[in-house]
C-alpha atoms as a PDB file:
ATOM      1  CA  UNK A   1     -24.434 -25.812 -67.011  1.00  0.00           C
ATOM      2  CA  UNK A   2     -28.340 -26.597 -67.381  1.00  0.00           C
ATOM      3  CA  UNK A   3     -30.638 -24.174 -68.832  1.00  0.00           C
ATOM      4  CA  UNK A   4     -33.274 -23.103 -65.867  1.00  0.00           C
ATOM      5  CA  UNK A   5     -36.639 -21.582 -66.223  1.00  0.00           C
ATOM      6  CA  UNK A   6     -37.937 -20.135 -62.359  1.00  0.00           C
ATOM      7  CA  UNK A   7     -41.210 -19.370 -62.432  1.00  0.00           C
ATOM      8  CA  UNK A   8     -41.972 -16.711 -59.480  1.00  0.00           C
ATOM      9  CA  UNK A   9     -38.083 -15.847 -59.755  1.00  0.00           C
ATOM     10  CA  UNK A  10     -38.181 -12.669 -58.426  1.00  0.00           C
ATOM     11  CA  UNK A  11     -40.514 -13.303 -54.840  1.00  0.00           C
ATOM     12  CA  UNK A  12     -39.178 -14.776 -51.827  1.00  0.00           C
ATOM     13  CA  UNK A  13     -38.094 -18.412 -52.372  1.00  0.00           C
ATOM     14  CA  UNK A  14     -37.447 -17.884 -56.342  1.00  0.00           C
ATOM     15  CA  UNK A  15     -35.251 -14.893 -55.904  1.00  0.00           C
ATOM     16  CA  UNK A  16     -33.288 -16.863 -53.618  1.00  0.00           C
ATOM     17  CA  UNK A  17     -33.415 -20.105 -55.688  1.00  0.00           C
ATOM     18  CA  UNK A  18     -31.947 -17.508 -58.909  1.00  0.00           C
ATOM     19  CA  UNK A  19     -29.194 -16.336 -56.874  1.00  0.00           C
ATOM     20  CA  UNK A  20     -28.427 -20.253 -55.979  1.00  0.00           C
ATOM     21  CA  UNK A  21     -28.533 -21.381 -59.079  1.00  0.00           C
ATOM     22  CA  UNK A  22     -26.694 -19.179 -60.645  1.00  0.00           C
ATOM     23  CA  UNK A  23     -23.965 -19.863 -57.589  1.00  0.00           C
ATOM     24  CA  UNK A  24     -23.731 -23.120 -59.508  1.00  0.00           C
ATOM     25  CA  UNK A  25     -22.685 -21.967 -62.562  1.00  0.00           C
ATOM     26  CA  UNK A  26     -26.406 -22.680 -64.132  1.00  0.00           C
ATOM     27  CA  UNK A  27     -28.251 -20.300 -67.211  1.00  0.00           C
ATOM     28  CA  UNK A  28     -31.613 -18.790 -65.771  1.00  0.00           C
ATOM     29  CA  UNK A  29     -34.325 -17.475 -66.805  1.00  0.00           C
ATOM     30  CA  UNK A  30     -36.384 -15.424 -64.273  1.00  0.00           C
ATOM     31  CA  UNK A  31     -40.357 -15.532 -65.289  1.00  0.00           C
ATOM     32  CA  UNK A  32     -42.566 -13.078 -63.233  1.00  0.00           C
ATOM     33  CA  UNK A  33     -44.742 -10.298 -63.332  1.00  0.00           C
ATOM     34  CA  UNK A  34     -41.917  -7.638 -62.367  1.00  0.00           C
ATOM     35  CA  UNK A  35     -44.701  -5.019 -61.401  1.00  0.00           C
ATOM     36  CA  UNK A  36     -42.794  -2.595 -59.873  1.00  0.00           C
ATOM     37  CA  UNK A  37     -39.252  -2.968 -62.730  1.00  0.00           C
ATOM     38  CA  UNK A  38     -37.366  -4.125 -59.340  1.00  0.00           C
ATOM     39  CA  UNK A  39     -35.557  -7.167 -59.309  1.00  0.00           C
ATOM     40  CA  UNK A  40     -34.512  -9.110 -56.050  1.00  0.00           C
ATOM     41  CA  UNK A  41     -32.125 -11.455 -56.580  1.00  0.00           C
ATOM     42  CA  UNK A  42     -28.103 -10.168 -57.791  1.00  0.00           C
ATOM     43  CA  UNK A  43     -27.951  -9.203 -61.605  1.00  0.00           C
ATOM     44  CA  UNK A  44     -25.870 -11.618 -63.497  1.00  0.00           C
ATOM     45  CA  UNK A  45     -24.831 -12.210 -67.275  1.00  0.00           C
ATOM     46  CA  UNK A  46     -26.629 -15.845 -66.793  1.00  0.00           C
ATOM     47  CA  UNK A  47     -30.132 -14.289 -66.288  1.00  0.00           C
ATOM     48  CA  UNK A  48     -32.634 -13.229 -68.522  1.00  0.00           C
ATOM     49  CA  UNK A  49     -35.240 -11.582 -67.084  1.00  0.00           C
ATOM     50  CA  UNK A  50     -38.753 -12.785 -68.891  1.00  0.00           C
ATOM     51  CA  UNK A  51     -41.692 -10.353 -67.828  1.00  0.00           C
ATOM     52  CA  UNK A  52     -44.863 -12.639 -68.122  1.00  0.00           C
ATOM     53  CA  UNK A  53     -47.878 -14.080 -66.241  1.00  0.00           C
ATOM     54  CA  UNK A  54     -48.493 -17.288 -65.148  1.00  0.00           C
ATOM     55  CA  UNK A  55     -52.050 -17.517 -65.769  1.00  0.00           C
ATOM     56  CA  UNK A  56     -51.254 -16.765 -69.741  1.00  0.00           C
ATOM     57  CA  UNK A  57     -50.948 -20.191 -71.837  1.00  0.00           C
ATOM     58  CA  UNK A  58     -48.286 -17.905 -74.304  1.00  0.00           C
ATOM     59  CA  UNK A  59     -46.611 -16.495 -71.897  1.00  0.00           C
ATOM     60  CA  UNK A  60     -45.768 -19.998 -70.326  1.00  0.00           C
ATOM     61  CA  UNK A  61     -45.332 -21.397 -74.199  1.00  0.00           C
ATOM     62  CA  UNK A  62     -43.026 -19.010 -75.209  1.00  0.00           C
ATOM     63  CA  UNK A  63     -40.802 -18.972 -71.371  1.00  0.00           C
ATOM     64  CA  UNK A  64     -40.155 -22.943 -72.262  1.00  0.00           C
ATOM     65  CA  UNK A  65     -38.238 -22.495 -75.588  1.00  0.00           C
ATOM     66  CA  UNK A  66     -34.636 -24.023 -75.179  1.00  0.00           C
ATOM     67  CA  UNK A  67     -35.215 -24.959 -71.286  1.00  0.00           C
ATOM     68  CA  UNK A  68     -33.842 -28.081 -69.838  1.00  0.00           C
ATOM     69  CA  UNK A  69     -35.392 -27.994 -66.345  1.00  0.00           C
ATOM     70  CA  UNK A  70     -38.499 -25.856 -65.363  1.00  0.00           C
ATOM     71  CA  UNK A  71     -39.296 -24.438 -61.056  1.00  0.00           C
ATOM     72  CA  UNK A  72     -42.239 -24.114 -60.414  1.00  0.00           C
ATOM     73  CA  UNK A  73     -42.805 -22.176 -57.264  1.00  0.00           C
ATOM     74  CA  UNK A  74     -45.794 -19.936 -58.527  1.00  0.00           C
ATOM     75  CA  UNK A  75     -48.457 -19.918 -56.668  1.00  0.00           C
ATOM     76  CA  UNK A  76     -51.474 -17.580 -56.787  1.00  0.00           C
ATOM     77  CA  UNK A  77     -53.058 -18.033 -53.387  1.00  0.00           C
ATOM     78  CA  UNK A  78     -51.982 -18.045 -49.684  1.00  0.00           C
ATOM     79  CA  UNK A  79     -53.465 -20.581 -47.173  1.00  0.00           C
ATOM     80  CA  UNK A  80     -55.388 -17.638 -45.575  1.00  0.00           C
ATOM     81  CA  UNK A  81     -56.776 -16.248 -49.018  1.00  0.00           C
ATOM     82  CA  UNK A  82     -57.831 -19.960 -50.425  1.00  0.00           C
ATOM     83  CA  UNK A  83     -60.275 -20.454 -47.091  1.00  0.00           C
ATOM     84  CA  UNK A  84     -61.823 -17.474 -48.500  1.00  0.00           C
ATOM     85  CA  UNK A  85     -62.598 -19.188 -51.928  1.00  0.00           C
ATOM     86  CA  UNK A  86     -61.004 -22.523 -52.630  1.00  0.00           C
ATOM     87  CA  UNK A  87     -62.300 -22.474 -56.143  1.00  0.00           C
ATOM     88  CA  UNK A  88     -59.476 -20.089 -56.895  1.00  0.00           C
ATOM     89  CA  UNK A  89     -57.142 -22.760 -55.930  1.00  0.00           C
ATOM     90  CA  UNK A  90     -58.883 -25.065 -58.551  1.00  0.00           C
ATOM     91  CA  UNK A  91     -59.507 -22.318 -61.328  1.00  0.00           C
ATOM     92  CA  UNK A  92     -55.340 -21.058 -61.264  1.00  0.00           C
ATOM     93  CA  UNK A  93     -53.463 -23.358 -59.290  1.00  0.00           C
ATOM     94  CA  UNK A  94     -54.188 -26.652 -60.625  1.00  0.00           C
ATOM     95  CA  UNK A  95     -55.648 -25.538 -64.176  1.00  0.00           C
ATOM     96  CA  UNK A  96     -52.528 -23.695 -64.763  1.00  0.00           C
ATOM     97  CA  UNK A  97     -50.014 -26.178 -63.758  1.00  0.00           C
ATOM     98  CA  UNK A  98     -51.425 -28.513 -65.750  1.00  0.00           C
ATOM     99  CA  UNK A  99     -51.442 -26.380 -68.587  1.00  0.00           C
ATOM    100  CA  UNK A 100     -48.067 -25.754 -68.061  1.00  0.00           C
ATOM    101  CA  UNK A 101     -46.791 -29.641 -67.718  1.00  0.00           C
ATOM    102  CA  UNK A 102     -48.478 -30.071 -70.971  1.00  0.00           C
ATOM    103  CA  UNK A 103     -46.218 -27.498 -72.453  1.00  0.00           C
ATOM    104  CA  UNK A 104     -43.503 -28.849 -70.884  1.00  0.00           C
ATOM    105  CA  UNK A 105     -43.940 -32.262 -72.940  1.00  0.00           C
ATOM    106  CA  UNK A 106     -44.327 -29.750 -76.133  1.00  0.00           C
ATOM    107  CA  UNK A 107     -41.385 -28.248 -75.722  1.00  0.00           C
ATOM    108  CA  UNK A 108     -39.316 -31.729 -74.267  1.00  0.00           C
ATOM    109  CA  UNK A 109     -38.151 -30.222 -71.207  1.00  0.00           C
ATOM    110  CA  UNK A 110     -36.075 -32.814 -68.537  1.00  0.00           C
ATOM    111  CA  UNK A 111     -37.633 -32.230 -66.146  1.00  0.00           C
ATOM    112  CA  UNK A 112     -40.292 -30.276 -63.545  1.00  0.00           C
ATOM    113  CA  UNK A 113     -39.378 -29.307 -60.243  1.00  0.00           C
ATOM    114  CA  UNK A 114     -42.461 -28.261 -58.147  1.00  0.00           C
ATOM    115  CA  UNK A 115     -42.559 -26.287 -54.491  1.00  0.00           C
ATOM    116  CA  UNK A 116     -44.620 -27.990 -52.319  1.00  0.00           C
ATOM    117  CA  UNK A 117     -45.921 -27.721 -48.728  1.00  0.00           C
ATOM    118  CA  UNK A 118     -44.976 -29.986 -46.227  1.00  0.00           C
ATOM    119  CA  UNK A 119     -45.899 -27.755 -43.840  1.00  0.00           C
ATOM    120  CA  UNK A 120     -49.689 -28.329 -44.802  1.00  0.00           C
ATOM    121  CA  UNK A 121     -50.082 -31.343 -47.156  1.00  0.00           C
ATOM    122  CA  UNK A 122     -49.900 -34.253 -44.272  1.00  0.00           C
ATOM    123  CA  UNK A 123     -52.656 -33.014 -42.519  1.00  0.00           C
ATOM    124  CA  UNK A 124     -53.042 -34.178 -38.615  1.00  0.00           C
ATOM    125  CA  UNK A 125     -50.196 -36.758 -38.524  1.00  0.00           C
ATOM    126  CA  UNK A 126     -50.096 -38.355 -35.394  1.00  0.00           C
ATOM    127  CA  UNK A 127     -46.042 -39.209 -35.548  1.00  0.00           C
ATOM    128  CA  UNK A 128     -43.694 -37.213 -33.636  1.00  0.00           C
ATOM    129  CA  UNK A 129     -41.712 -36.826 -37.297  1.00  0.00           C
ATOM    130  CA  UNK A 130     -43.292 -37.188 -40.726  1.00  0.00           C
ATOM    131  CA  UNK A 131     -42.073 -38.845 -43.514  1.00  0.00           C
ATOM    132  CA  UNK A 132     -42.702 -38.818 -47.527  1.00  0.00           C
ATOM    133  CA  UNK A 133     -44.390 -42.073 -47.478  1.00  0.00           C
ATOM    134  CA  UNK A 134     -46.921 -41.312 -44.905  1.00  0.00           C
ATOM    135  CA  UNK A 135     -50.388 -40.816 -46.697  1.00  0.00           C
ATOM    136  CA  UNK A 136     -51.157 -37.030 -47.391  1.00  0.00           C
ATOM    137  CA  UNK A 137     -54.383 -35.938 -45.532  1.00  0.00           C
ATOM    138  CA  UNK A 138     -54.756 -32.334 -45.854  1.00  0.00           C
ATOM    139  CA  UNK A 139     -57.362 -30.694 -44.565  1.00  0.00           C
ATOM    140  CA  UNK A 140     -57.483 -26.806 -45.938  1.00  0.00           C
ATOM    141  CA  UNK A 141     -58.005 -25.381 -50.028  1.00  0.00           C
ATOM    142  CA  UNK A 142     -53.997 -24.790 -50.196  1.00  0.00           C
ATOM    143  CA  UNK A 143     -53.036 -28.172 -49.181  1.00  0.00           C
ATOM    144  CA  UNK A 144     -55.328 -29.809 -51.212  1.00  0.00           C
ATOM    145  CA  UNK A 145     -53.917 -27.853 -54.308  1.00  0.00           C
ATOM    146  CA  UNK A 146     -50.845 -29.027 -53.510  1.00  0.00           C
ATOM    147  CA  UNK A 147     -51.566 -31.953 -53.704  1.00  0.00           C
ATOM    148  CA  UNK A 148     -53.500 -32.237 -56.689  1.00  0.00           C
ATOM    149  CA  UNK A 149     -50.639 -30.505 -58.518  1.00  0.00           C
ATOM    150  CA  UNK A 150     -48.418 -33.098 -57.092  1.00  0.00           C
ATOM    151  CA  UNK A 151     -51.158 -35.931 -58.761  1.00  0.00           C
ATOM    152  CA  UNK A 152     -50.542 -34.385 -62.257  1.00  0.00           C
ATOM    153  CA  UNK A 153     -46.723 -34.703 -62.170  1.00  0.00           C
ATOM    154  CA  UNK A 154     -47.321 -38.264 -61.560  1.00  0.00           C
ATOM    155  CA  UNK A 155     -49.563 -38.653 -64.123  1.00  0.00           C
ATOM    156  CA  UNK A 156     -47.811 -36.559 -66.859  1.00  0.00           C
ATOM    157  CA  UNK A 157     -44.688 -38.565 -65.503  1.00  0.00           C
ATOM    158  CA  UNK A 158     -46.353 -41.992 -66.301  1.00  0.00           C
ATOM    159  CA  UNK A 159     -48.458 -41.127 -69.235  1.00  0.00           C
ATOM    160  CA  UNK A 160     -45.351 -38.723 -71.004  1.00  0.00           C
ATOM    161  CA  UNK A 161     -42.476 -39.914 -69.643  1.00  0.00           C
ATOM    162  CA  UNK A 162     -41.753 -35.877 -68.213  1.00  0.00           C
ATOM    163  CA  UNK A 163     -39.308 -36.405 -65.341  1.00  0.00           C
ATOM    164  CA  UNK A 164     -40.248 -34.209 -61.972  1.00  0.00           C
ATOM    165  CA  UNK A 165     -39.528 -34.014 -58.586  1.00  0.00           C
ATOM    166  CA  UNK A 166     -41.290 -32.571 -55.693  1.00  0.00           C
ATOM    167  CA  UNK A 167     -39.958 -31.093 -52.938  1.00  0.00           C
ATOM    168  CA  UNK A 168     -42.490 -30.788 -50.070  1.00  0.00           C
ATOM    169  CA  UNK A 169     -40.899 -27.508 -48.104  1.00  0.00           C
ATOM    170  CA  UNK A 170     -41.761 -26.892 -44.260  1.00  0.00           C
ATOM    171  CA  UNK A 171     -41.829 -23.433 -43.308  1.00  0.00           C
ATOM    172  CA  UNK A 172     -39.517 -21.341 -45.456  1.00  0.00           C
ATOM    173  CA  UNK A 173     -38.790 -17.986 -43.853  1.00  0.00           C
ATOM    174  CA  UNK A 174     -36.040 -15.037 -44.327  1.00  0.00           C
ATOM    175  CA  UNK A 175     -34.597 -12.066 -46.303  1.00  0.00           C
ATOM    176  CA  UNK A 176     -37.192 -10.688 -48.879  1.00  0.00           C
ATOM    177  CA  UNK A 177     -40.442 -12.090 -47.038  1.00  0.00           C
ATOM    178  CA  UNK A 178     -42.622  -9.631 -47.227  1.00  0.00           C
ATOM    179  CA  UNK A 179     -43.660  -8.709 -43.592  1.00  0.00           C
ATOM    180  CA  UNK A 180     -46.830  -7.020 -45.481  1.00  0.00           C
ATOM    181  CA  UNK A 181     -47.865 -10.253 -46.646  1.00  0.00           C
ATOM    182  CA  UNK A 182     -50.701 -12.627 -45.187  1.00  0.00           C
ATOM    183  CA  UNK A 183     -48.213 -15.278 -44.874  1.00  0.00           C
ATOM    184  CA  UNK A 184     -45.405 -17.015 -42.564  1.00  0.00           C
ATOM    185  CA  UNK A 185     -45.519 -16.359 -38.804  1.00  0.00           C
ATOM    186  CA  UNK A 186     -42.060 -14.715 -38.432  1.00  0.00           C
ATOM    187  CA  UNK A 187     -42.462 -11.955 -40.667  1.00  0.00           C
ATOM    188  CA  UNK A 188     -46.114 -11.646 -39.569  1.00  0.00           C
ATOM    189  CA  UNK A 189     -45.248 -11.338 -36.062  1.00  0.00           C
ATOM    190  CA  UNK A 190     -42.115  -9.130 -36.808  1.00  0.00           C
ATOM    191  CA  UNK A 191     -44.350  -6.744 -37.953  1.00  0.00           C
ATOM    192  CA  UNK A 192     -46.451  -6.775 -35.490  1.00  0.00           C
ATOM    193  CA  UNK A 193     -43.976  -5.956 -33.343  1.00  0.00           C
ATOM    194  CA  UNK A 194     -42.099  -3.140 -35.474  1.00  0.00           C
ATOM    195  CA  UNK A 195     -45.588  -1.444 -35.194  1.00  0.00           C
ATOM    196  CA  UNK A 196     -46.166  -2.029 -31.948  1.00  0.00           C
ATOM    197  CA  UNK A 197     -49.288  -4.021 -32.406  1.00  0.00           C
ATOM    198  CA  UNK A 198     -50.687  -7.432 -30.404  1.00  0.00           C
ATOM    199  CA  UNK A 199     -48.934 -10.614 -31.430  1.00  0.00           C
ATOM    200  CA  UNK A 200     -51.994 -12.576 -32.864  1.00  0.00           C
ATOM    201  CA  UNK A 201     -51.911 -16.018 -31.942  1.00  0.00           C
ATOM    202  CA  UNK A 202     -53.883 -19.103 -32.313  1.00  0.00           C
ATOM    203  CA  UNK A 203     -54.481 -21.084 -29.318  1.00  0.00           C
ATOM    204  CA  UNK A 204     -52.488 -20.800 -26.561  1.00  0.00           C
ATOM    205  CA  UNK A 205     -49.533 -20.577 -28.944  1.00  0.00           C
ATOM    206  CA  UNK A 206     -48.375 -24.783 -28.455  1.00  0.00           C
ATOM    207  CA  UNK A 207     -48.600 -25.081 -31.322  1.00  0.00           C
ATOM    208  CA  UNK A 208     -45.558 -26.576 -33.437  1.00  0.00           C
ATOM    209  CA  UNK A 209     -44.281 -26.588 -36.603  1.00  0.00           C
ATOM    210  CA  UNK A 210     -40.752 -27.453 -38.301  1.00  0.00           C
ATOM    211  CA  UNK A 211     -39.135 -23.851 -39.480  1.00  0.00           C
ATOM    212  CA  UNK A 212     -36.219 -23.480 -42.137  1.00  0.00           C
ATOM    213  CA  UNK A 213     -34.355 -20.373 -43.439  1.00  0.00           C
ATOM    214  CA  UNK A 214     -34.896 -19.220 -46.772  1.00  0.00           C
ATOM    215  CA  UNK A 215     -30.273 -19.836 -48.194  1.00  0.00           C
ATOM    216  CA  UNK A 216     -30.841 -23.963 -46.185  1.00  0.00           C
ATOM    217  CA  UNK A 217     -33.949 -24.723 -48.788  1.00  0.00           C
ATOM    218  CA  UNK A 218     -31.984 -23.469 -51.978  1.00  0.00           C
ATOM    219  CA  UNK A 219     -29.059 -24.774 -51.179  1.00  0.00           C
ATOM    220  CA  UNK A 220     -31.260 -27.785 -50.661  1.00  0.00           C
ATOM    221  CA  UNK A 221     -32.708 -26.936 -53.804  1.00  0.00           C
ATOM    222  CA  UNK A 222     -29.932 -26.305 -56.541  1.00  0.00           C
ATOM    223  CA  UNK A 223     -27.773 -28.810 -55.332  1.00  0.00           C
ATOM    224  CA  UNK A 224     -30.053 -31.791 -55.810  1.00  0.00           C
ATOM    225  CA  UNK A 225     -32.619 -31.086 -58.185  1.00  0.00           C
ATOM    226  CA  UNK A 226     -30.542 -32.814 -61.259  1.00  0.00           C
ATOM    227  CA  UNK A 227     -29.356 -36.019 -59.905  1.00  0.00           C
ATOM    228  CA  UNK A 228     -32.756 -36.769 -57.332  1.00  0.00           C
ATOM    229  CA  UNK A 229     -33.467 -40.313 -57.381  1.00  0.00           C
ATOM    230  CA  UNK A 230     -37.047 -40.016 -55.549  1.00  0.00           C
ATOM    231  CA  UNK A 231     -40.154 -37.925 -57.170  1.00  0.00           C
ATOM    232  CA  UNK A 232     -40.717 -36.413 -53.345  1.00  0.00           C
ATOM    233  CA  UNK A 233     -38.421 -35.119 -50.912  1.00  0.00           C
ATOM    234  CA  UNK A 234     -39.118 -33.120 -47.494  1.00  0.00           C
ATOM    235  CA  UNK A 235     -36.936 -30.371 -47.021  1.00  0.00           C
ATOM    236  CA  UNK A 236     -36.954 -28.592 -43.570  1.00  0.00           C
ATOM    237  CA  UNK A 237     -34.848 -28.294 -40.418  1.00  0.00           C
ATOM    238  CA  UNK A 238     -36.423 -31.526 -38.992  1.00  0.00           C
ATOM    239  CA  UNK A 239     -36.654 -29.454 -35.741  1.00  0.00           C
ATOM    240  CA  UNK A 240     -39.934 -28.495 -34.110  1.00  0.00           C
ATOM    241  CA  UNK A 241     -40.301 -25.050 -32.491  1.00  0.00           C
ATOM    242  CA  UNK A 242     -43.214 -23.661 -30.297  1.00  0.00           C
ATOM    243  CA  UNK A 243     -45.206 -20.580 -31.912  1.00  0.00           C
ATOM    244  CA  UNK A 244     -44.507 -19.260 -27.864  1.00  0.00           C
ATOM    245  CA  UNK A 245     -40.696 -19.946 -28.843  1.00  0.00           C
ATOM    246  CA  UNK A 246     -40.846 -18.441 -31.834  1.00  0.00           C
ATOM    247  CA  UNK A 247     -41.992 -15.131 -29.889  1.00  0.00           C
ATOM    248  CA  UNK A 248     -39.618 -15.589 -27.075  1.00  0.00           C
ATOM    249  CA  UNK A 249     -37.331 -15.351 -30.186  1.00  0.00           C
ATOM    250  CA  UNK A 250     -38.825 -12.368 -31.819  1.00  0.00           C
ATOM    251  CA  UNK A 251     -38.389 -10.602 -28.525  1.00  0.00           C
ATOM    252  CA  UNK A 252     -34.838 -11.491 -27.434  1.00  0.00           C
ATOM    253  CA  UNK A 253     -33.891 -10.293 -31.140  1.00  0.00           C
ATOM    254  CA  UNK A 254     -35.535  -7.588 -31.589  1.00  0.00           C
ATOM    255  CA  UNK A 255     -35.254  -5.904 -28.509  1.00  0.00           C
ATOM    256  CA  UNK A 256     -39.069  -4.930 -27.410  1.00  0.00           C
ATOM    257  CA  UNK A 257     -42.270  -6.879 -26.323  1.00  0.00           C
ATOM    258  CA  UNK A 258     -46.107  -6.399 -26.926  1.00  0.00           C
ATOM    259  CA  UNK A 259     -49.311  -7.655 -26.091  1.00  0.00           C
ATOM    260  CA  UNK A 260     -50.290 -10.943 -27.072  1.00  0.00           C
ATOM    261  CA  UNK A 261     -54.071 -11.067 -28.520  1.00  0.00           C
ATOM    262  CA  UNK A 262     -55.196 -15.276 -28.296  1.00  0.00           C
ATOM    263  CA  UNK A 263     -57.717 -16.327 -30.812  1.00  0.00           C
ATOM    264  CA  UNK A 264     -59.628 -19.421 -31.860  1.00  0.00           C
ATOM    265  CA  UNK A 265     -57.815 -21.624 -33.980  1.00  0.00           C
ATOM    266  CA  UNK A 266     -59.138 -22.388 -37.450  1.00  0.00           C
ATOM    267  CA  UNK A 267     -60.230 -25.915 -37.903  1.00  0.00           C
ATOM    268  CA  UNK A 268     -58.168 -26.524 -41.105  1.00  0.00           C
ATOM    269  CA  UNK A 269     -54.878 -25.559 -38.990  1.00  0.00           C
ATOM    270  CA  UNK A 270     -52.676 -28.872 -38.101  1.00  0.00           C
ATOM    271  CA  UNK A 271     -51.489 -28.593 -34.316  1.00  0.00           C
ATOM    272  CA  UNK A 272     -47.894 -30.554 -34.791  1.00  0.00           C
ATOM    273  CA  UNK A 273     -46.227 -30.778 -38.239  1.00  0.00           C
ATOM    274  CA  UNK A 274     -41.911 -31.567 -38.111  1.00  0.00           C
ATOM    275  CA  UNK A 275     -40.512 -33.322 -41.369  1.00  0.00           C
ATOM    276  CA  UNK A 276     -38.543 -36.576 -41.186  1.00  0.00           C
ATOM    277  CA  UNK A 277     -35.634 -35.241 -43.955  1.00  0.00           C
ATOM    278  CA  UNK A 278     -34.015 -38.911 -43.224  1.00  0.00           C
ATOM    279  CA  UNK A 279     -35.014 -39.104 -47.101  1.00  0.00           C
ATOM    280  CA  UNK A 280     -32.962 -36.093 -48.505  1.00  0.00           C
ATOM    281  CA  UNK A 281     -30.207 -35.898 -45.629  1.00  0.00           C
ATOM    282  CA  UNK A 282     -29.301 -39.844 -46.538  1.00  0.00           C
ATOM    283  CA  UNK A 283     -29.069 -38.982 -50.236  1.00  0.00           C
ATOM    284  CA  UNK A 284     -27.406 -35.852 -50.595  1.00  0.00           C
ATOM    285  CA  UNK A 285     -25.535 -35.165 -47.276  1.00  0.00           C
ATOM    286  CA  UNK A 286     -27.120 -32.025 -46.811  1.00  0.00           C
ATOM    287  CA  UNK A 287     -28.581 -30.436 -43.815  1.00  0.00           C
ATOM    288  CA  UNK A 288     -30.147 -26.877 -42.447  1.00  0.00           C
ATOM    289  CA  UNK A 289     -27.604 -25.101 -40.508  1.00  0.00           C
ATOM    290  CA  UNK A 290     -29.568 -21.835 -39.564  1.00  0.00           C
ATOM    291  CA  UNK A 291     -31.027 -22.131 -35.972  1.00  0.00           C
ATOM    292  CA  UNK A 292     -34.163 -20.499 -35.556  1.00  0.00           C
ATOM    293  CA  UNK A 293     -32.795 -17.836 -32.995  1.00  0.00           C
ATOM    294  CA  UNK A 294     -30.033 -17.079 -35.955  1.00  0.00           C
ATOM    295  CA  UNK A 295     -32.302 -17.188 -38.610  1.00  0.00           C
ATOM    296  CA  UNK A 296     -35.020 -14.653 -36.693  1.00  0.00           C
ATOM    297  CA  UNK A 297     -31.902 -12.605 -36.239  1.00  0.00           C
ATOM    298  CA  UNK A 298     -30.787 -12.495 -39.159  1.00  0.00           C
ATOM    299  CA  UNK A 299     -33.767 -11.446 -41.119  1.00  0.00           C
ATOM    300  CA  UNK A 300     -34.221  -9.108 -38.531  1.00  0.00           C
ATOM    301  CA  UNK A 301     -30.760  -7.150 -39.245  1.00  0.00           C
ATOM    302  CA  UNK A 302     -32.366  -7.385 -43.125  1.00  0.00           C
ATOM    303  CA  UNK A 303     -35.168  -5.613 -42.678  1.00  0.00           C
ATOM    304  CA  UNK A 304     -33.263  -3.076 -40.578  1.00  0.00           C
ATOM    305  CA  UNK A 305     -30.633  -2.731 -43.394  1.00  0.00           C
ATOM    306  CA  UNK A 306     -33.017  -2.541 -46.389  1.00  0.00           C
ATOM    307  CA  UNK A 307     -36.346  -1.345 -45.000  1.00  0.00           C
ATOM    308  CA  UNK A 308     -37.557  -3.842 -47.196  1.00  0.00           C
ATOM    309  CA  UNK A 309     -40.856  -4.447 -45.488  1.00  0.00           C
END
């Protein structure tokens, strides 16, 4: 049993990660801003729930005390809302995390485990799958904070001796995504559709990324995160899907079509991005299971259960 500090335990991914963890028997304590007193993940005697804010240095201090590993999965901007001002990313992102590894060597924690982006850090690959040890060109705010972040840990790791490993994520999606938020094609275009509003897509919708449900990255997560041998893993479903499949999806599950409104692509967005897992899968023995149709279905038949939207 290993003492666990999630930061961001109670949005998407963490409240997912809390429930995992705490599948394997593991202490947690859930750090986040708890705004509205509701709690996401399934109440256990192994949580504590620790109210606080990221971007406070005693808040952060006083969340390490007695932790053995620490989860980073905060993150303050979207990839939409740091092309607005990437000098947030700099001011919170990367100040903060850094702030925070230095506490971790205070306090002597094992070790950091940071969320990453594989979906955005490589940039415009050319190959058909990438791998970890391709070099990182990313092109937008987000990625680049990523990035950076992922810089420190190596630093901290060589100048400290703090352990961490990264885990470079594709395209997470699932239960408790907001469909409100600004983020993550499936829920954005779910909502679209549940309010009967054009599909907005970029391009001519060929474009392809590597999608993977919300229970196959935690599981990914919390059963690897203590014995990792690398300091970077990608986790996805190695499979490449279509943002036209990913409607013909949306549609077949849901029931209902609507217009489609085509707009310019940005010039930060990568056309093709599917993660070589060869890494993790060799390692651990552990793959994605949830096909995309499945996985649009069943966060579908969520949101119609909860109304969580």
């Amino acid at each position: 049993m290993a003492n666990c500090l999630v930061l961001g335990a109670n949005g998407f991914l963490g409240s997912h990660l809390v429930d995992s963890l705490i599948s394997q028997n593991h202490f947690v304590r859930a750090f986040d801003k708890y705004v509205d007193d509701k709690t996401r993940f399934t109440p256990s005697n192994n949580i504590e729930l620790f109210p606080g804010e990221f971007l406070n240095e005693s808040d952060l201090a006083k969340s390490l005390e007695n932790i053995d590993y620490v989860f980073h999965l905060v993150s303050t901007t979207t990839p939409i809302s740091s092309e607005d001002n990437p000098l947030v990313e700099i001011d919170t992102n990367i100040r903060y995390s850094v702030e925070l590894f230095s506490k971790c060597v205070e306090k002597r924690v094992k070790k950091v485990i940071f969320a990453s982006s594989g979906g955005s850090i490589y940039g415009n690959a050319s190959l058909d799958k990438i791998n970890e040890d391709i070099l990182p060109e990313p092109i937008s705010p987000y990625a680049i904070g990523k990035l950076t972040v992922e810089k420190f840990l190596s630093y901290f790791r060589a100048k400290y001796g703090l352990e961490s490993v990264v885990y470079r994520i594709s395209n997470p999606y699932g239960s408790r995504q907001s469909l409100n938020a600004r983020q993550g094609v499936i829920p954005i275009f779910l909502n679209q559709v549940i309010n009967d509003e054009p599909i907005t897509i970029y391009g001519d919708g060929s474009m392809v990324r590597d999608y993977i449900y919300v229970s196959d990255v935690v599981k990914m997560i919390s059963r690897s995160f203590i014995e990792a041998k690398s300091p970077i893993y990608n986790l996805g479903s190695g499979v490449g899907v279509s943002v036209n499949e990913i409607v013909e999806s949306i549609y077949s599950v849901v029931g209902q079509t609507t217009k489609l409104n085509h707009v310019a692509t940005p010039s930060t967005f990568v056309q093709k991005n599917v993660l070589d897992v060869t890494r993790f899968v060799d390692e651990f023995g552990i793959v994605a299971e949830m096909s995309i149709y499945d996985g649009i279905k069943a966060t579908w038949e969520y949101y119609l259960e909860t109304k969580d939207v």
